[in-house]
C-alpha atoms as a PDB file:
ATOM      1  CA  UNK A   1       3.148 -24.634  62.891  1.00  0.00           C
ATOM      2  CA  UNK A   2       3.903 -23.946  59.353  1.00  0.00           C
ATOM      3  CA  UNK A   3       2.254 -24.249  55.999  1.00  0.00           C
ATOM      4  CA  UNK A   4      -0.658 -22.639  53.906  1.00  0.00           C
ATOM      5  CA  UNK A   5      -3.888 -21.677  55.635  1.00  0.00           C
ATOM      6  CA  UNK A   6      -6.698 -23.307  53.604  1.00  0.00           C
ATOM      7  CA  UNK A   7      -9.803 -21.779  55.351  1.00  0.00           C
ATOM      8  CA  UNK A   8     -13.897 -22.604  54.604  1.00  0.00           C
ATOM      9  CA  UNK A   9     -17.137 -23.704  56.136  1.00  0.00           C
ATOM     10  CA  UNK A  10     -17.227 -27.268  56.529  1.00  0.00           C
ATOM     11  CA  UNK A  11     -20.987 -27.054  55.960  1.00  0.00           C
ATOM     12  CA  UNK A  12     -20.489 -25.881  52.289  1.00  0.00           C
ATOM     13  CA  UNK A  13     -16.572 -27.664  51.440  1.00  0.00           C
ATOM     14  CA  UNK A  14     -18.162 -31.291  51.587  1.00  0.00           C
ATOM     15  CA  UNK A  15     -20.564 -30.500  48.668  1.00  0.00           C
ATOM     16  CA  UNK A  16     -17.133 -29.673  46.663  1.00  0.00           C
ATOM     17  CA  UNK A  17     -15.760 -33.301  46.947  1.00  0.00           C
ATOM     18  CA  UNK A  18     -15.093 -35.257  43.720  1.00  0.00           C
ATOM     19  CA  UNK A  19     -15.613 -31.846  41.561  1.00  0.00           C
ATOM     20  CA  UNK A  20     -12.746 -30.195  39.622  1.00  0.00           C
ATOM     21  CA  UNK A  21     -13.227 -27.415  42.950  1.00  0.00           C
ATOM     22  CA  UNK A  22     -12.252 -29.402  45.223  1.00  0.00           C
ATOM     23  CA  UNK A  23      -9.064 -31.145  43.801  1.00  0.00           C
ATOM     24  CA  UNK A  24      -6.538 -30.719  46.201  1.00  0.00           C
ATOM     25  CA  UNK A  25      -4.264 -32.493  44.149  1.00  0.00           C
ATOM     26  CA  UNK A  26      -3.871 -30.533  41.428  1.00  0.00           C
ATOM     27  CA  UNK A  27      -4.248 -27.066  43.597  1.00  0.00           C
ATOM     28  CA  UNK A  28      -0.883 -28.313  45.772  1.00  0.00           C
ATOM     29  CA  UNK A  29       0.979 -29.219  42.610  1.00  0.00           C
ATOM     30  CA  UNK A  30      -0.043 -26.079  40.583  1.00  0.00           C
ATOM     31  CA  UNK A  31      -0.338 -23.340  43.790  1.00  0.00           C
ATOM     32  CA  UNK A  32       1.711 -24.871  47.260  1.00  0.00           C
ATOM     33  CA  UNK A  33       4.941 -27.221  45.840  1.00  0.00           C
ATOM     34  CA  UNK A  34       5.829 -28.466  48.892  1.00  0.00           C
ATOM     35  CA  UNK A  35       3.783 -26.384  51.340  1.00  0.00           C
ATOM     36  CA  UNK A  36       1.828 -27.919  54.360  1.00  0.00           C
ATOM     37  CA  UNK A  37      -1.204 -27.492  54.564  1.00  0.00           C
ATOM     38  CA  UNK A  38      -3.214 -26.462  57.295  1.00  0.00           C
ATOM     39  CA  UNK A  39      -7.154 -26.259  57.713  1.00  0.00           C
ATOM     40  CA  UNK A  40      -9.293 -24.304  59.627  1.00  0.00           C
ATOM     41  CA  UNK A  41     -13.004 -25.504  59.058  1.00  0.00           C
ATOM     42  CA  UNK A  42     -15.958 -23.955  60.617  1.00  0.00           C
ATOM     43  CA  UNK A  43     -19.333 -25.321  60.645  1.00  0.00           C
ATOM     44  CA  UNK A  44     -22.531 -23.704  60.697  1.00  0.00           C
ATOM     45  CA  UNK A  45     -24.979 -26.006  61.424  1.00  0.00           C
ATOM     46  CA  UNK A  46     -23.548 -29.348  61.004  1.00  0.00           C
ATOM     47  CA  UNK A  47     -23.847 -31.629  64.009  1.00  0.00           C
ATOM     48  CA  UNK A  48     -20.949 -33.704  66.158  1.00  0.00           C
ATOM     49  CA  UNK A  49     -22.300 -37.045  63.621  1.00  0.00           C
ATOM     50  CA  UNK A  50     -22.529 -35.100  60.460  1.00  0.00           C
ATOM     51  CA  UNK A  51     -19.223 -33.101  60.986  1.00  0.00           C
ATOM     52  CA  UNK A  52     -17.545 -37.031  61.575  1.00  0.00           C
ATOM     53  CA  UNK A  53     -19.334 -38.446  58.623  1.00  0.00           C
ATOM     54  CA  UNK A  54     -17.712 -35.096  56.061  1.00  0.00           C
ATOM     55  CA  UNK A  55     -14.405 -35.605  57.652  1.00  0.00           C
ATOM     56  CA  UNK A  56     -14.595 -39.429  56.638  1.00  0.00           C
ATOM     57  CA  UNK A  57     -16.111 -37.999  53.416  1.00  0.00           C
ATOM     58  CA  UNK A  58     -12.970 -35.943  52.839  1.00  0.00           C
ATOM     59  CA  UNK A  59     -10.041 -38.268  53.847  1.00  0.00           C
ATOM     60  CA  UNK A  60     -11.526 -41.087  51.673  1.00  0.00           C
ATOM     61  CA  UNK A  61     -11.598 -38.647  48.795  1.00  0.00           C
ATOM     62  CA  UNK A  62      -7.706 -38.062  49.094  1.00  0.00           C
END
């Protein structure tokens, strides 16, 4: 694999959605260029449905 590591707990990165911290967009254009990117997401205390529902959350924000 190769790109940039983009790291953070789940638990806390789905309350970021749809706020100017957690434009992806703009933080590819203005940090990566053409960089993959690759996520690591941990979860605290999320469970198997909510975990599902935040990754739906996040793809549909995209």
């Amino acid at each position: 694999m190769e790109g940039r590591l983009l790291e953070g707990c789940i638990d806390v990165i789905h309350h970021l959605i749809g706020t100017p911290y957690g434009d992806i967009k703009t933080f590819r254009k203005t940090h990566m260029k053409d960089e993959s990117v690759l996520w690591y997401l941990e979860n605290y205390e999320a469970n198997p449905s909510e975990i599902r529902r935040i990754l739906l959350q996040i793809e549909y924000a995209d």
